[in-house]
PDB file of N, CA and C in Angstrom:
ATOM      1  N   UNK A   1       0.850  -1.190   0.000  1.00  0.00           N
ATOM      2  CA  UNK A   1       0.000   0.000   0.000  1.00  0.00           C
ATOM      3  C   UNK A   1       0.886   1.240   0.000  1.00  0.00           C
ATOM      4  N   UNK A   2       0.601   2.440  -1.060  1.00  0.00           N
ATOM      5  CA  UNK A   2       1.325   3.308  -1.120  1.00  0.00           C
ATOM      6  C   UNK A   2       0.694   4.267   0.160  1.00  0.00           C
ATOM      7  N   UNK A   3       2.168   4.609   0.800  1.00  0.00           N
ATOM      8  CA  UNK A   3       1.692   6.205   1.539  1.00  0.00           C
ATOM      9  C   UNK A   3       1.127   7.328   0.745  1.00  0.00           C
ATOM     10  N   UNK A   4      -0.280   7.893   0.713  1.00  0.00           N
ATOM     11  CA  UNK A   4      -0.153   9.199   0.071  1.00  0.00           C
ATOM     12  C   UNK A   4       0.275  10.566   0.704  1.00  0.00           C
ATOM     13  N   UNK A   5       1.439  10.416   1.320  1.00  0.00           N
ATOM     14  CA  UNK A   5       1.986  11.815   1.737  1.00  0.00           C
ATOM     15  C   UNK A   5       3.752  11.346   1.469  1.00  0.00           C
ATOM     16  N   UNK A   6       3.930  10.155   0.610  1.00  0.00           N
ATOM     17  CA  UNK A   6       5.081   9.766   0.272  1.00  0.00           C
ATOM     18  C   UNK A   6       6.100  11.145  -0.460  1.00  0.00           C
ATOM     19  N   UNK A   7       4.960  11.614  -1.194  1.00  0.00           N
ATOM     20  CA  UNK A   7       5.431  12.274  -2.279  1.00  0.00           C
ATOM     21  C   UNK A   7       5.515  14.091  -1.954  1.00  0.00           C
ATOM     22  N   UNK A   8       4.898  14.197  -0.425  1.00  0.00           N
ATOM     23  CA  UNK A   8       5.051  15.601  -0.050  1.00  0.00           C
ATOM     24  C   UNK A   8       3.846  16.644  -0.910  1.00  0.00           C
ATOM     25  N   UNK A   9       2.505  16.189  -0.672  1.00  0.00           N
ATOM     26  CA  UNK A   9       1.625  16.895  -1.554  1.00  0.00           C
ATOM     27  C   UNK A   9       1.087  18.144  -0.963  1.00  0.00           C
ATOM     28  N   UNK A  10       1.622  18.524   0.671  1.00  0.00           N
ATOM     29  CA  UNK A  10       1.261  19.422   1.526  1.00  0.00           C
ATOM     30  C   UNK A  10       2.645  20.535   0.945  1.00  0.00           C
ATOM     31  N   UNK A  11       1.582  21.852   0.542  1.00  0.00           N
ATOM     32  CA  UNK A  11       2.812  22.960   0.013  1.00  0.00           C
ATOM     33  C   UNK A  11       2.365  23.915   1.305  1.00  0.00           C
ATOM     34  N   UNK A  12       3.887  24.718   1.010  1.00  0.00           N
ATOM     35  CA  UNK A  12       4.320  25.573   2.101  1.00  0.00           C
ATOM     36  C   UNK A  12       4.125  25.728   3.553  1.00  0.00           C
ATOM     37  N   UNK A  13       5.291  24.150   3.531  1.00  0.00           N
ATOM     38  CA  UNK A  13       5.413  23.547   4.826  1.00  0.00           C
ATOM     39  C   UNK A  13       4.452  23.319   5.566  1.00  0.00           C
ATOM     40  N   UNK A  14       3.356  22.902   4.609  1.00  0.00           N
ATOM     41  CA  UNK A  14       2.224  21.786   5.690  1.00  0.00           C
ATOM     42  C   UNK A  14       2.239  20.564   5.907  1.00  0.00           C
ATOM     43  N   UNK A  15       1.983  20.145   6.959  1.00  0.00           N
ATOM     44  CA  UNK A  15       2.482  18.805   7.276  1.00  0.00           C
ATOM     45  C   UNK A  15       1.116  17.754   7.046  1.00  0.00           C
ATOM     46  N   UNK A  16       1.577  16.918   6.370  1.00  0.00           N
ATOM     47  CA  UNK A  16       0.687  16.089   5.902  1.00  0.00           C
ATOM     48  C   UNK A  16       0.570  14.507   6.909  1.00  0.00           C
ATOM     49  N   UNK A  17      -0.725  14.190   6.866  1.00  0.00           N
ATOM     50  CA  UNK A  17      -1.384  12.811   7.426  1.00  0.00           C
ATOM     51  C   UNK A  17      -1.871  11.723   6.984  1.00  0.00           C
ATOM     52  N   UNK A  18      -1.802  11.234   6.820  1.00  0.00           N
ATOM     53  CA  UNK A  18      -2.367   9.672   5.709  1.00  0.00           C
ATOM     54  C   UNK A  18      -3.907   9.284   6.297  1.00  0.00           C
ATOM     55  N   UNK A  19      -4.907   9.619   5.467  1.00  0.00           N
ATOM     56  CA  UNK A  19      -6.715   9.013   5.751  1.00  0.00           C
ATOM     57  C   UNK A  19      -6.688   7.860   4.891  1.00  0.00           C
ATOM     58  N   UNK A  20      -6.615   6.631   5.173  1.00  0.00           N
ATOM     59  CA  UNK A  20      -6.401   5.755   4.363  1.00  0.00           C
ATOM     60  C   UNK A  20      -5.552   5.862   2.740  1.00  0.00           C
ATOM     61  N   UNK A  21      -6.248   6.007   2.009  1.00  0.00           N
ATOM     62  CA  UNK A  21      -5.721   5.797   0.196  1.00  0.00           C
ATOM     63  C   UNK A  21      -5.416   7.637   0.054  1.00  0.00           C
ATOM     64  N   UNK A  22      -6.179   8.679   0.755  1.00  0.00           N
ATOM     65  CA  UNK A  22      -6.036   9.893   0.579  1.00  0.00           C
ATOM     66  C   UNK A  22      -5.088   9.968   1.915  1.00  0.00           C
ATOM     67  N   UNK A  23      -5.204  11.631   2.228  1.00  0.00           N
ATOM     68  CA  UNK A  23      -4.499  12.361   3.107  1.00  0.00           C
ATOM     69  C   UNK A  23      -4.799  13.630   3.315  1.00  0.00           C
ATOM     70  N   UNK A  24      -4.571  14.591   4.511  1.00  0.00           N
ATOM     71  CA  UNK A  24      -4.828  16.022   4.840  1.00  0.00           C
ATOM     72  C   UNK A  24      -3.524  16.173   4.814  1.00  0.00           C
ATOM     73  N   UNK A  25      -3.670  17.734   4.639  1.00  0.00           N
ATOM     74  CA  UNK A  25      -2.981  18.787   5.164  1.00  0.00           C
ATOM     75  C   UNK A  25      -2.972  19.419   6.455  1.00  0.00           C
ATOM     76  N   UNK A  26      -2.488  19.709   7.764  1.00  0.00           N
ATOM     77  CA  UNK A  26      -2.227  20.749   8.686  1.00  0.00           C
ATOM     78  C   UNK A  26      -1.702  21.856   8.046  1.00  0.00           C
ATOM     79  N   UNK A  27      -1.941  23.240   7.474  1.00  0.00           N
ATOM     80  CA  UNK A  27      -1.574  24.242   7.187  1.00  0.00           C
ATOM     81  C   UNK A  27      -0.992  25.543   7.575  1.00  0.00           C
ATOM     82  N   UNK A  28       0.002  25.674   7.669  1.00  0.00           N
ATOM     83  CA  UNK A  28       0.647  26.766   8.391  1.00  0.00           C
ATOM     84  C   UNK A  28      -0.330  28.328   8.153  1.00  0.00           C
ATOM     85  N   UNK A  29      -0.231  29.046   8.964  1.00  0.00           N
ATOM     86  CA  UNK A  29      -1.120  30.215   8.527  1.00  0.00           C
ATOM     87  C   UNK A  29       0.215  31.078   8.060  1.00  0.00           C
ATOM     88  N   UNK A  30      -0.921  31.895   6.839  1.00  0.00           N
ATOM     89  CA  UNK A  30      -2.441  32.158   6.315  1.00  0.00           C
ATOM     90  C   UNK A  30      -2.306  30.896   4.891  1.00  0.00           C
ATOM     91  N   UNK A  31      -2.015  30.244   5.493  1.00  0.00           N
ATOM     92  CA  UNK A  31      -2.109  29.073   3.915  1.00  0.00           C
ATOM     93  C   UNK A  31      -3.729  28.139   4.254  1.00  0.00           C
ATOM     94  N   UNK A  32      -4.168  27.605   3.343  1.00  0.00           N
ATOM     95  CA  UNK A  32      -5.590  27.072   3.502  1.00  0.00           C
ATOM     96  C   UNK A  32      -5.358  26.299   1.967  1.00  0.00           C
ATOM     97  N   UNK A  33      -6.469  25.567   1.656  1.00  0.00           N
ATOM     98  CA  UNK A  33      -6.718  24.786   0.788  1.00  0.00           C
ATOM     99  C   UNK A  33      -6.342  23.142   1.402  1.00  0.00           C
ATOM    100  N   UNK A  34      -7.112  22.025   0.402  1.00  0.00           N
ATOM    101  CA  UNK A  34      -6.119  20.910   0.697  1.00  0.00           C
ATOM    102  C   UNK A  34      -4.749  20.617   0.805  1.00  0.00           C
ATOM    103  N   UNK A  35      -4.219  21.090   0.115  1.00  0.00           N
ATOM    104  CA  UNK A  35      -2.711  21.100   0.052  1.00  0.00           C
ATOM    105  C   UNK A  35      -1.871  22.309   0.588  1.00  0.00           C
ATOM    106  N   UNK A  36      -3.100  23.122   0.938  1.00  0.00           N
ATOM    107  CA  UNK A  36      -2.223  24.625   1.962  1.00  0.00           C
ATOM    108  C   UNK A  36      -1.805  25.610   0.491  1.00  0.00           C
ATOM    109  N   UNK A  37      -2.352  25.231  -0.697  1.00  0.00           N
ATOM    110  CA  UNK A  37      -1.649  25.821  -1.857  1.00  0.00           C
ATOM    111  C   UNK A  37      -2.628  27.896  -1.924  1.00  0.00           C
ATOM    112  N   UNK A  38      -3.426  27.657  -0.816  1.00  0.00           N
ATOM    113  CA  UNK A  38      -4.166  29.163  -1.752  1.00  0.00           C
ATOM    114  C   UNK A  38      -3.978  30.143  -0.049  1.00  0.00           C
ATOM    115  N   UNK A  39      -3.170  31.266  -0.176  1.00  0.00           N
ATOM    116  CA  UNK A  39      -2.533  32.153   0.658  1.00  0.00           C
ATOM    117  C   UNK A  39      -3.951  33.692   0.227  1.00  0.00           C
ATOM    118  N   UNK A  40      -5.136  33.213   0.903  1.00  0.00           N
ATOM    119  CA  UNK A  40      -6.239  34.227   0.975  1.00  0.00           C
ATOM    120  C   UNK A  40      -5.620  35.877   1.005  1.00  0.00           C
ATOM    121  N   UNK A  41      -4.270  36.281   1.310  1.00  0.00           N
ATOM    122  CA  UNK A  41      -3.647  37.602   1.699  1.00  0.00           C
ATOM    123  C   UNK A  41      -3.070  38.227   0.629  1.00  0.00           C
ATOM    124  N   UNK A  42      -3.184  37.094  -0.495  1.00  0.00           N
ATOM    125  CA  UNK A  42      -2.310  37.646  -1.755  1.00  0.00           C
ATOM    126  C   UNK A  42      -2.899  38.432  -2.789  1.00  0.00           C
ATOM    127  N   UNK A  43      -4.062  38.620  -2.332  1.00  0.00           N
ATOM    128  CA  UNK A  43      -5.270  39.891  -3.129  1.00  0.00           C
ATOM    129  C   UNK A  43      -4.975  41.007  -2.605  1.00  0.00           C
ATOM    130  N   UNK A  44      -4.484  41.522  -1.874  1.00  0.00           N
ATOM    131  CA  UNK A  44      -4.577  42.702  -0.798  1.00  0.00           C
ATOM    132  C   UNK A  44      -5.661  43.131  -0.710  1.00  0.00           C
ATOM    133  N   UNK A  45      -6.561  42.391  -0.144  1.00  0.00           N
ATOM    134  CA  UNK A  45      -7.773  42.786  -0.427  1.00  0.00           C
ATOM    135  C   UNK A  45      -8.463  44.003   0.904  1.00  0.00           C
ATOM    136  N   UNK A  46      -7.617  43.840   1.632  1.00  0.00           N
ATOM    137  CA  UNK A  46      -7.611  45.252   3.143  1.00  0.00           C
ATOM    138  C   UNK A  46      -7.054  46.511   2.454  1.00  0.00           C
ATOM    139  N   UNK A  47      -7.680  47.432   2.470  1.00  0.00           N
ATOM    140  CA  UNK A  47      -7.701  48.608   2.423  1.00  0.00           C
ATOM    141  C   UNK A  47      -7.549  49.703   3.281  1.00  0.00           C
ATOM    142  N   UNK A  48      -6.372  50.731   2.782  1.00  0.00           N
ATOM    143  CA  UNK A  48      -6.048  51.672   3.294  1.00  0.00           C
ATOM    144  C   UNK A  48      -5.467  51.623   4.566  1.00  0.00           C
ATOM    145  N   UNK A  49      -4.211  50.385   4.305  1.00  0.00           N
ATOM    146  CA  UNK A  49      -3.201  50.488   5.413  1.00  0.00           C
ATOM    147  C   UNK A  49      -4.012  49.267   6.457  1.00  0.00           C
ATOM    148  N   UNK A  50      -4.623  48.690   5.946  1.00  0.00           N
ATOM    149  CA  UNK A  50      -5.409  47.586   6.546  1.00  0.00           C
ATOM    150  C   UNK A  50      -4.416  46.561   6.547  1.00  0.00           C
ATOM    151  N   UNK A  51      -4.499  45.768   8.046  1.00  0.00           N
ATOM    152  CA  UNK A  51      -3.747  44.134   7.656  1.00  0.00           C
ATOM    153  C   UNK A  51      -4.071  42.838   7.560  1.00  0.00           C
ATOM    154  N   UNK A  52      -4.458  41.663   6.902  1.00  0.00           N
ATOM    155  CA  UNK A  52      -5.018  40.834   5.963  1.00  0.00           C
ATOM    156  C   UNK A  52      -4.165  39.258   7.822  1.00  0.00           C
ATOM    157  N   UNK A  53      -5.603  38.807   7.969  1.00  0.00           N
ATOM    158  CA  UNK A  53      -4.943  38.026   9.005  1.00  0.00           C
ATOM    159  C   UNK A  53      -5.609  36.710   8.575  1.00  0.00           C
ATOM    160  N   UNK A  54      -5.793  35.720   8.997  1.00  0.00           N
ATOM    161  CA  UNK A  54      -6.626  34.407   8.576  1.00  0.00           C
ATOM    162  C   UNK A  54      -7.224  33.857  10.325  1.00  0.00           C
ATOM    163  N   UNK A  55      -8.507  33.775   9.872  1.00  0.00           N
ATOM    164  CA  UNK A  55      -9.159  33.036  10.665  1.00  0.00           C
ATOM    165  C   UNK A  55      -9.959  31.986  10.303  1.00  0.00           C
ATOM    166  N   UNK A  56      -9.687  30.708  10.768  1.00  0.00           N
ATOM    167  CA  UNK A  56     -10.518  29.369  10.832  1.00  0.00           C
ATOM    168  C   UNK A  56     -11.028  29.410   9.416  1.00  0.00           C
ATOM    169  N   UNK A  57      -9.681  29.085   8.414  1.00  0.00           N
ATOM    170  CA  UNK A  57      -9.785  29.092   6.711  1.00  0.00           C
ATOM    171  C   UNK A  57     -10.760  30.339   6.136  1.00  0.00           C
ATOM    172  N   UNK A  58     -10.924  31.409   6.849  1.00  0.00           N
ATOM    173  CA  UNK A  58     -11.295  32.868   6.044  1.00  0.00           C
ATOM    174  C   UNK A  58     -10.099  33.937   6.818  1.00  0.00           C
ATOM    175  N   UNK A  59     -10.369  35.156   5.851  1.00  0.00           N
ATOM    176  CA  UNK A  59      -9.022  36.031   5.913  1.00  0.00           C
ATOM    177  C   UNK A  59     -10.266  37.203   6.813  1.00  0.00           C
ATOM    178  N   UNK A  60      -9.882  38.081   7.707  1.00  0.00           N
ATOM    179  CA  UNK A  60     -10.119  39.366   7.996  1.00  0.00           C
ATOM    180  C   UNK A  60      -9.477  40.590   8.341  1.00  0.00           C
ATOM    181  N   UNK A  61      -9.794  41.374   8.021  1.00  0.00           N
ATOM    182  CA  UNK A  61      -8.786  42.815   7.596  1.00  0.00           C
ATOM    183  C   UNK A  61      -8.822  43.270   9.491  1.00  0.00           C
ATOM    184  N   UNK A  62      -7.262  43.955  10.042  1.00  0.00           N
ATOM    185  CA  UNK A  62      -7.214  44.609  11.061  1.00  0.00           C
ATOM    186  C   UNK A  62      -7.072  46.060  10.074  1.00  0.00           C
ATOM    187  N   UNK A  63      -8.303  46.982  10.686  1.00  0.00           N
ATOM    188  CA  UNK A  63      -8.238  48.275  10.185  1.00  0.00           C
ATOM    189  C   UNK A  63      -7.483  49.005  11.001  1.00  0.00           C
ATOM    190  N   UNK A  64      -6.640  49.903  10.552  1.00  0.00           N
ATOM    191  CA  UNK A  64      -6.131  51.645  10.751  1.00  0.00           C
ATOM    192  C   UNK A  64      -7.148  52.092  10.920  1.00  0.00           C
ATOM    193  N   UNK A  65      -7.162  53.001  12.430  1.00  0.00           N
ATOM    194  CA  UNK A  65      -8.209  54.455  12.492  1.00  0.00           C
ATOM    195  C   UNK A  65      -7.732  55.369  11.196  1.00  0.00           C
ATOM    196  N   UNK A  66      -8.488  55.621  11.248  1.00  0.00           N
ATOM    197  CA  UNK A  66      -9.961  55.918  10.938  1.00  0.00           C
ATOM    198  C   UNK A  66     -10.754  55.071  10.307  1.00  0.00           C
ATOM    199  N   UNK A  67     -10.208  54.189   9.725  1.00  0.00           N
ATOM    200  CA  UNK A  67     -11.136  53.275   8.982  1.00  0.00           C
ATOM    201  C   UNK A  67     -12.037  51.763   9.268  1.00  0.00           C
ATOM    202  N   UNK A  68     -13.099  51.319   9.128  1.00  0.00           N
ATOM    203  CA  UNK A  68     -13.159  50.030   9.326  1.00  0.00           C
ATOM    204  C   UNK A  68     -13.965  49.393   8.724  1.00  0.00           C
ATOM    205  N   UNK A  69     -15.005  48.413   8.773  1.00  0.00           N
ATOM    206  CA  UNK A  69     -15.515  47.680   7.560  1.00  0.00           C
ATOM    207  C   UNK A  69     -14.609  46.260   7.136  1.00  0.00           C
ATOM    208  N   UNK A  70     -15.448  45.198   6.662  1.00  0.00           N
ATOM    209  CA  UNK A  70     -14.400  43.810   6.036  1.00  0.00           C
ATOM    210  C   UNK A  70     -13.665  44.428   5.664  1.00  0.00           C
ATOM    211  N   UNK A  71     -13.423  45.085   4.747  1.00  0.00           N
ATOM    212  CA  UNK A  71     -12.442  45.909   3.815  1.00  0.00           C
ATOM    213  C   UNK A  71     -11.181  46.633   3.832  1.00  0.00           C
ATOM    214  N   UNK A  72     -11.789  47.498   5.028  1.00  0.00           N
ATOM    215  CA  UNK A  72     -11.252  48.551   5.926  1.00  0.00           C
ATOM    216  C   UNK A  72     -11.209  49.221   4.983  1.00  0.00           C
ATOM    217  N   UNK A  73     -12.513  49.505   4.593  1.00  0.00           N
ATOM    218  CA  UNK A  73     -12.675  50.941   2.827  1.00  0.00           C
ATOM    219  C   UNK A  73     -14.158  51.801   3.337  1.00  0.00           C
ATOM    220  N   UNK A  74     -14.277  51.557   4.594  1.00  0.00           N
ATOM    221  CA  UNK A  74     -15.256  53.064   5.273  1.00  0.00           C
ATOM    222  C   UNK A  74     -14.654  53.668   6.189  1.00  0.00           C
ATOM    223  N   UNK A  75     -14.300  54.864   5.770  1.00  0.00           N
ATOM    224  CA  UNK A  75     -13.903  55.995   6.824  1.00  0.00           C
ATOM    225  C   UNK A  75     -15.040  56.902   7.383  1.00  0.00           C
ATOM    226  N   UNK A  76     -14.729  56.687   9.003  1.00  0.00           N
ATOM    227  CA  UNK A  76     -15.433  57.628   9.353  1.00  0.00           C
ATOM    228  C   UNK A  76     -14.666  58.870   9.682  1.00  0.00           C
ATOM    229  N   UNK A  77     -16.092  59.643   9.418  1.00  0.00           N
ATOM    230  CA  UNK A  77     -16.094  61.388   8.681  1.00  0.00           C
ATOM    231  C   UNK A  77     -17.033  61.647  10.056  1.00  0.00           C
ATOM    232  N   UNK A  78     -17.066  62.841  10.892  1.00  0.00           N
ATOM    233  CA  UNK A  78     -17.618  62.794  11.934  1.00  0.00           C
ATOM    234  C   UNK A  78     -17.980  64.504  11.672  1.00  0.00           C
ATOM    235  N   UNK A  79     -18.974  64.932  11.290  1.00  0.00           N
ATOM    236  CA  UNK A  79     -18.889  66.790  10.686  1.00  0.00           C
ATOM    237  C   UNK A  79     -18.463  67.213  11.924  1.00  0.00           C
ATOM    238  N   UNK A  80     -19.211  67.154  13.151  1.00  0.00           N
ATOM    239  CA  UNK A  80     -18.475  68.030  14.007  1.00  0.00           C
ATOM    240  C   UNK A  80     -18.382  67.171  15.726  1.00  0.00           C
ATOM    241  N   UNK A  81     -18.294  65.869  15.012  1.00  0.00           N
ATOM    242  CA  UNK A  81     -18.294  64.935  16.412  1.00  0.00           C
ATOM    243  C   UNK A  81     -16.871  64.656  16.445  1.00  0.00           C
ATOM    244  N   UNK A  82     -16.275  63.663  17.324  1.00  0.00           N
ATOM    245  CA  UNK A  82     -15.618  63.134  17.285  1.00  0.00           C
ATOM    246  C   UNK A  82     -15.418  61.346  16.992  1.00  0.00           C
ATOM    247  N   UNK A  83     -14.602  60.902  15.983  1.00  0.00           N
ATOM    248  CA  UNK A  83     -14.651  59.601  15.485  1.00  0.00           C
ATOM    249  C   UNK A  83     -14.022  58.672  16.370  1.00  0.00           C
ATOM    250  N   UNK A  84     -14.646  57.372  16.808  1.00  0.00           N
ATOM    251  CA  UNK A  84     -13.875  56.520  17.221  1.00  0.00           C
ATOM    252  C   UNK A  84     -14.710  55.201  17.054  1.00  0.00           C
ATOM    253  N   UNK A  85     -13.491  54.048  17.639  1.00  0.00           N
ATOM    254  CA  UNK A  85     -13.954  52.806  17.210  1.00  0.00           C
ATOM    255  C   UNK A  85     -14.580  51.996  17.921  1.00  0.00           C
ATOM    256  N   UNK A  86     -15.507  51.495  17.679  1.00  0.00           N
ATOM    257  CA  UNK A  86     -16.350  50.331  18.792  1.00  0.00           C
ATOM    258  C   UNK A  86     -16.673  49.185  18.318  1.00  0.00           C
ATOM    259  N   UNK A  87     -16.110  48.118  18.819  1.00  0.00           N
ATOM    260  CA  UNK A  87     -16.563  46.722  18.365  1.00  0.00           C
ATOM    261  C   UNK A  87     -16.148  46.671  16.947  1.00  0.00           C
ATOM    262  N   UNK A  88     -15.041  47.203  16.532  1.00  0.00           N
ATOM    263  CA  UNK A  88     -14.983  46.636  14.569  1.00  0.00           C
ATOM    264  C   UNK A  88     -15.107  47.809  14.157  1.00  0.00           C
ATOM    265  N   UNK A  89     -16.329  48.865  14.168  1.00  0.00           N
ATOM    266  CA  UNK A  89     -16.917  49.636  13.950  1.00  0.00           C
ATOM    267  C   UNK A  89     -16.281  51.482  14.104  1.00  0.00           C
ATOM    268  N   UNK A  90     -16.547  52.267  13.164  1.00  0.00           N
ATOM    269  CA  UNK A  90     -16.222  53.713  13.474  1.00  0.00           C
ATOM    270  C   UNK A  90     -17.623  54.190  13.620  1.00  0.00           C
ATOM    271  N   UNK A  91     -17.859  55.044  14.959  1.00  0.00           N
ATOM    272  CA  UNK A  91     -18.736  55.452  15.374  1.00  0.00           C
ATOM    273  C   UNK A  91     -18.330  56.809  15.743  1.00  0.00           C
ATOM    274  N   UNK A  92     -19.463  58.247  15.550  1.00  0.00           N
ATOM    275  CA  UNK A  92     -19.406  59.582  15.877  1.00  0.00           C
ATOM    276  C   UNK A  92     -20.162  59.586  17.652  1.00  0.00           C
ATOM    277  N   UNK A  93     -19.225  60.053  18.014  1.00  0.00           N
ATOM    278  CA  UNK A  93     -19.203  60.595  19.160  1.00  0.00           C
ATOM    279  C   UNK A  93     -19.475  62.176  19.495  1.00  0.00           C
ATOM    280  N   UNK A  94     -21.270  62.555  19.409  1.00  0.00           N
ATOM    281  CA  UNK A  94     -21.608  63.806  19.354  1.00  0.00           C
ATOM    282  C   UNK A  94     -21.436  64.515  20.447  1.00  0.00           C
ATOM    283  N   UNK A  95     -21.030  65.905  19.981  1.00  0.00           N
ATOM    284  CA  UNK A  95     -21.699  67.058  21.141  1.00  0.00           C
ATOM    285  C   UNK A  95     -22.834  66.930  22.227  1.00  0.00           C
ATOM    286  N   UNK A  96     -23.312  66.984  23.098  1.00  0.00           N
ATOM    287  CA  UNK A  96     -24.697  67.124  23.810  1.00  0.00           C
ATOM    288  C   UNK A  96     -25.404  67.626  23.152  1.00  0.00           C
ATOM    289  N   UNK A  97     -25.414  68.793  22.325  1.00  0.00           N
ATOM    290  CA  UNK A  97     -26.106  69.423  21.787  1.00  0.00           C
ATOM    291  C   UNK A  97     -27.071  68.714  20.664  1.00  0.00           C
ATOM    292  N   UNK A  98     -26.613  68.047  19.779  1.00  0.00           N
ATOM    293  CA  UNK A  98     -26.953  67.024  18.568  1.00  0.00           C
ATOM    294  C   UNK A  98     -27.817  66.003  19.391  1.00  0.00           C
ATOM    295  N   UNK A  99     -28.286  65.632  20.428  1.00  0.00           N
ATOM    296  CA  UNK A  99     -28.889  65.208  21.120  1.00  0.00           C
ATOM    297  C   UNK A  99     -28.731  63.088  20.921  1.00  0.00           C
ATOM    298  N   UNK A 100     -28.159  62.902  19.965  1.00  0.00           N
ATOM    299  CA  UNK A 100     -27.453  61.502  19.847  1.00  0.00           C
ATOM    300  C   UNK A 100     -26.140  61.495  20.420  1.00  0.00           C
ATOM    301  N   UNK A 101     -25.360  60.705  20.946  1.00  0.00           N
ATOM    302  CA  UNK A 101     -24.186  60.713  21.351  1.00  0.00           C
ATOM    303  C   UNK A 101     -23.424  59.825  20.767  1.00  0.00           C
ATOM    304  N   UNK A 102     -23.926  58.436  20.202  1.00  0.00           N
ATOM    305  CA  UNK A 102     -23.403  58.060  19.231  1.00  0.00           C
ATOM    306  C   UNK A 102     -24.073  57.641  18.507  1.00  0.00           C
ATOM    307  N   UNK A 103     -23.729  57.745  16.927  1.00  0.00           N
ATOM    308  CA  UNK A 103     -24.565  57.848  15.782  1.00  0.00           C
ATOM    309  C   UNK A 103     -23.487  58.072  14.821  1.00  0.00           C
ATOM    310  N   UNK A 104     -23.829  57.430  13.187  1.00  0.00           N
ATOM    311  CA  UNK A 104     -22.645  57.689  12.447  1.00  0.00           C
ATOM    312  C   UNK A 104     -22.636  58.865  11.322  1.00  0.00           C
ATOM    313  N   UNK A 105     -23.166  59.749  12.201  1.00  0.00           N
ATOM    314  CA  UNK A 105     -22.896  61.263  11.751  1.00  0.00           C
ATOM    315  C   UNK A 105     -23.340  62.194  12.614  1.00  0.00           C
ATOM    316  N   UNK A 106     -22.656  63.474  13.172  1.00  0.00           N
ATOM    317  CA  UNK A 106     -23.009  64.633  13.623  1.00  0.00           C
ATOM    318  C   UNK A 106     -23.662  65.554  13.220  1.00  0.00           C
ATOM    319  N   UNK A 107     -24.369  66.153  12.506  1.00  0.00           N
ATOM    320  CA  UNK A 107     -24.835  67.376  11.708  1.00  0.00           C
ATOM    321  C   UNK A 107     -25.727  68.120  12.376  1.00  0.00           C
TER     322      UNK A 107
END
């Protein structure tokens, strides 16, 4: 009976296991696929200084303030609040006056 991990079918240094006639991959991160062959980070798909991380075989962007969103391609714009981040999220932080305190715009 041939080993199928004889031949090293796990790329970029994933370590491979024998399931009878087939085999897995263990995949080093951010590598994913059967064979660890597809690196989800190589789109740059994070935006605007965003950084591209992998979680449980999907990728999610750590945003730069001001920005956030999957993407990290919504900036918050606050007219006369102040911007900050909550939970993932850019949220305006109003005046008393504007009678919301947070809301994602001041006007």
């Amino acid at each position: 009976m041939n080993d199928p991990c004889s031949n090293n079918p796990c790329l970029n240094g994933g370590t491979c296991t024998p399931k009878g006639t087939s085999f897995s991959c263990k995949c080093p991160s951010p590598y994913l696929g059967k064979a660890c062959e597809r690196d989800p980070c190589t789109d740059q798909l994070c935006k605007n200084g965003g950084t591209c991380k992998v979680d449980n075989n999907s990728f999610r962007c750590e945003c730069t303030f001001p920005y956030a969103g999957d993407k990290c391609d919504k900036e918050c714009r606050c007219d006369k609040g102040i911007c900050e981040l909550k939970d993932g999220n850019t949220v305006c932080v109003c005046p008393p006056e504007f009678g919301l305190h947070l809301s994602s715009l001041c006007q």
